[in-house]
C-alpha atoms as a PDB file:
ATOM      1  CA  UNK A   1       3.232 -26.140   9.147  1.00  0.00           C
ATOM      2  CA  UNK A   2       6.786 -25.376  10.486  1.00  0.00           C
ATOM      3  CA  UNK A   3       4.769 -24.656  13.990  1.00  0.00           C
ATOM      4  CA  UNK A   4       3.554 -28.750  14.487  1.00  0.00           C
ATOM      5  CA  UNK A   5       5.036 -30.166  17.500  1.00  0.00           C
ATOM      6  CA  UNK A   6       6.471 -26.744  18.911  1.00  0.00           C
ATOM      7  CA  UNK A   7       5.446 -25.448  22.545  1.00  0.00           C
ATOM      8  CA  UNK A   8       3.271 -22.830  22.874  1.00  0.00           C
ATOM      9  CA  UNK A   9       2.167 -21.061  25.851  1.00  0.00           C
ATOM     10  CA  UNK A  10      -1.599 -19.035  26.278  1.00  0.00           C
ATOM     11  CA  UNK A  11      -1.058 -15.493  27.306  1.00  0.00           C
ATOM     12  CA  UNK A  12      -3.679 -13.764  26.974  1.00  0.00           C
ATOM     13  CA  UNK A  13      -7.732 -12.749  25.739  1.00  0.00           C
ATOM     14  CA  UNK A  14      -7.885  -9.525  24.221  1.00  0.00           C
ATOM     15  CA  UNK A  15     -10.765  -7.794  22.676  1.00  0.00           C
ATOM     16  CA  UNK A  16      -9.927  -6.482  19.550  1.00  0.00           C
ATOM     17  CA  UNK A  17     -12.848  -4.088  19.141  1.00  0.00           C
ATOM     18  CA  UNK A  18     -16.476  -4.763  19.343  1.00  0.00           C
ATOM     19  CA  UNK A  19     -17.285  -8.641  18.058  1.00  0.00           C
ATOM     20  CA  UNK A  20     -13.339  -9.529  17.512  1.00  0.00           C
ATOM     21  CA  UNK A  21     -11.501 -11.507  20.108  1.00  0.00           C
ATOM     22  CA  UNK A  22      -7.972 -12.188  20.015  1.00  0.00           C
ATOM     23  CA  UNK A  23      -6.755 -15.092  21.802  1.00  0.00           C
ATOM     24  CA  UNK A  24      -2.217 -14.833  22.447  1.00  0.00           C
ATOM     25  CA  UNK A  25      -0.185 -17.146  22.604  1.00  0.00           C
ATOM     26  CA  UNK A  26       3.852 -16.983  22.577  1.00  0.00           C
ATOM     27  CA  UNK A  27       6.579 -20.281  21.394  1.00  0.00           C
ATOM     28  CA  UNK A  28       8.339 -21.550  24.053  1.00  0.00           C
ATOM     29  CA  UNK A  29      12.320 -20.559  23.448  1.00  0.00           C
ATOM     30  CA  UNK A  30      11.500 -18.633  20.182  1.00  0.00           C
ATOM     31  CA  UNK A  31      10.541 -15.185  20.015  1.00  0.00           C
ATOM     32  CA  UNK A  32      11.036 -14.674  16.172  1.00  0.00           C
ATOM     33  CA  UNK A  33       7.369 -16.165  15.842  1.00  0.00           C
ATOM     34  CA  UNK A  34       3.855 -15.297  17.828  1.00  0.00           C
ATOM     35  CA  UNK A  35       0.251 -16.993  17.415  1.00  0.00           C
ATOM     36  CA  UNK A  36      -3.118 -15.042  17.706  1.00  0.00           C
ATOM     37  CA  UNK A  37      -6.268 -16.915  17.263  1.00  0.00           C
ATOM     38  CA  UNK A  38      -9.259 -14.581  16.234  1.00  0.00           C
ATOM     39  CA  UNK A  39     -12.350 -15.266  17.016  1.00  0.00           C
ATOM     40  CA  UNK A  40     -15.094 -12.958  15.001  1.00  0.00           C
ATOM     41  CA  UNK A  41     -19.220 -12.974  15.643  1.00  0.00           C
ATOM     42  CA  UNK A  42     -21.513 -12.821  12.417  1.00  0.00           C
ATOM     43  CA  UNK A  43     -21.858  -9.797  11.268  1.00  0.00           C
ATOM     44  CA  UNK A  44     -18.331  -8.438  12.339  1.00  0.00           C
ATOM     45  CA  UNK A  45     -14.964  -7.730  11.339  1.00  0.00           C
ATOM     46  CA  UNK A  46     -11.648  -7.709  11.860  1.00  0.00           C
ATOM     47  CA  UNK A  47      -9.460  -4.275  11.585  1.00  0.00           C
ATOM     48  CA  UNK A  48      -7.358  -3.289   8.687  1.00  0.00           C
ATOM     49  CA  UNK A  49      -3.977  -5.206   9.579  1.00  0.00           C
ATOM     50  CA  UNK A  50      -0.682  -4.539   8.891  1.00  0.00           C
ATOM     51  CA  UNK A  51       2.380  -6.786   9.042  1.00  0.00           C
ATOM     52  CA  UNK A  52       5.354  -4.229  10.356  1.00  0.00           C
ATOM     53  CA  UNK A  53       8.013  -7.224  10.376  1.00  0.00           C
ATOM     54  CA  UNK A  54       9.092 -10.610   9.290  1.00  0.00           C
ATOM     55  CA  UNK A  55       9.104 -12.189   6.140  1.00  0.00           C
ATOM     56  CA  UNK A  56       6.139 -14.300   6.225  1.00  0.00           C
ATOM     57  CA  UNK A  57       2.702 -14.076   7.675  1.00  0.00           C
ATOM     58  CA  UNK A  58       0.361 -17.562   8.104  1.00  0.00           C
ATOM     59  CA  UNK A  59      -3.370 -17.158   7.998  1.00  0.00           C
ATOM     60  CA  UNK A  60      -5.410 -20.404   8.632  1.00  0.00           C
ATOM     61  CA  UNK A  61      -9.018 -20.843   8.254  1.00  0.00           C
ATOM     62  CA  UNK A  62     -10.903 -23.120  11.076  1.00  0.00           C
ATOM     63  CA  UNK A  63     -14.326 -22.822  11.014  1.00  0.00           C
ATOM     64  CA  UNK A  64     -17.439 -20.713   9.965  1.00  0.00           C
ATOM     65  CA  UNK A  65     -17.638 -18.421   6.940  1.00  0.00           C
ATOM     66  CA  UNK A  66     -16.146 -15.201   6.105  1.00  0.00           C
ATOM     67  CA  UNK A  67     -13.804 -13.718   3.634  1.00  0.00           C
ATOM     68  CA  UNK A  68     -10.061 -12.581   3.534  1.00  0.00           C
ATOM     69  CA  UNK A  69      -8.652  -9.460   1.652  1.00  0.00           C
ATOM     70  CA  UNK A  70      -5.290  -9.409   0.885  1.00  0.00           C
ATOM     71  CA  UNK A  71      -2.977  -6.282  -0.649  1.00  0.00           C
ATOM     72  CA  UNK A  72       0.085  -6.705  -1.426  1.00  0.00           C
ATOM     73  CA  UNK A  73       2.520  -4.246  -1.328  1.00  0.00           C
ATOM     74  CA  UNK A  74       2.313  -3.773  -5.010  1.00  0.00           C
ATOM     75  CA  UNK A  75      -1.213  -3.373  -4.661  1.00  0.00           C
ATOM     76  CA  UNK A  76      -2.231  -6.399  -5.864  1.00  0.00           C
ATOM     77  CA  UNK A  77      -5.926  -7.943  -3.944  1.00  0.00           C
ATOM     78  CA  UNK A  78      -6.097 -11.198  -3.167  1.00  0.00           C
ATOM     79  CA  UNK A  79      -9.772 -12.597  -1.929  1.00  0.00           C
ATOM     80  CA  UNK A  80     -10.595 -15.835  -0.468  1.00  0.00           C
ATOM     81  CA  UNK A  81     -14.208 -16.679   0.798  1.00  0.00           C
ATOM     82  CA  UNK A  82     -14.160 -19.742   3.318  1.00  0.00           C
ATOM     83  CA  UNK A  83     -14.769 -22.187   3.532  1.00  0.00           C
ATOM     84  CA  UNK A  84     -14.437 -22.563  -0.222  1.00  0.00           C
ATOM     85  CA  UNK A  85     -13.223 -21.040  -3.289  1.00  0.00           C
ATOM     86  CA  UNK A  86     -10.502 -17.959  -4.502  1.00  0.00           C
ATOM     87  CA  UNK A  87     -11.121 -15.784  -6.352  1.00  0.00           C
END
């Protein structure tokens, strides 16, 4: 990852909504980039998101199971189902 070895400081906790916590953090020296861990309890979800700017958005899988949906702009769904496969 073009992150490794950078400084990053903890902000903040946030809950998200109801099961969904959202731990901040900000890069030292470089405010073109953030960092949010999510946290989500079985049986919950994460809100619709949307990315307003950048080119480039990084999600990372930890730990546990769950899936991510991803549309494109063109429409286009993307699903992956962690820990495993795409489909």
């Amino acid at each position: 990852m073009k992150f490794e070895g950078k400084k990053i400081n903890f902000l903040e906790s946030s809950q998200v909504k109801e099961g969904v916590i959202c731990d901040v953090y900000e890069f030292e020296n470089d405010l073109t980039r953030d960092l949010g861990i999510v946290k989500v309890v079985k049986g919950y979800k994460t809100p619709k998101q949307i990315v307003l700017s950048g080119d480039k958005t990084i999600e990372l899988y930890k730990s546990g199971t769950g899936r991510l949906t991803i549309t494109n702009p063109s429409g286009a769904i993307v699903i992956y189902n962690f820990p495993s496969e795409i489909t």
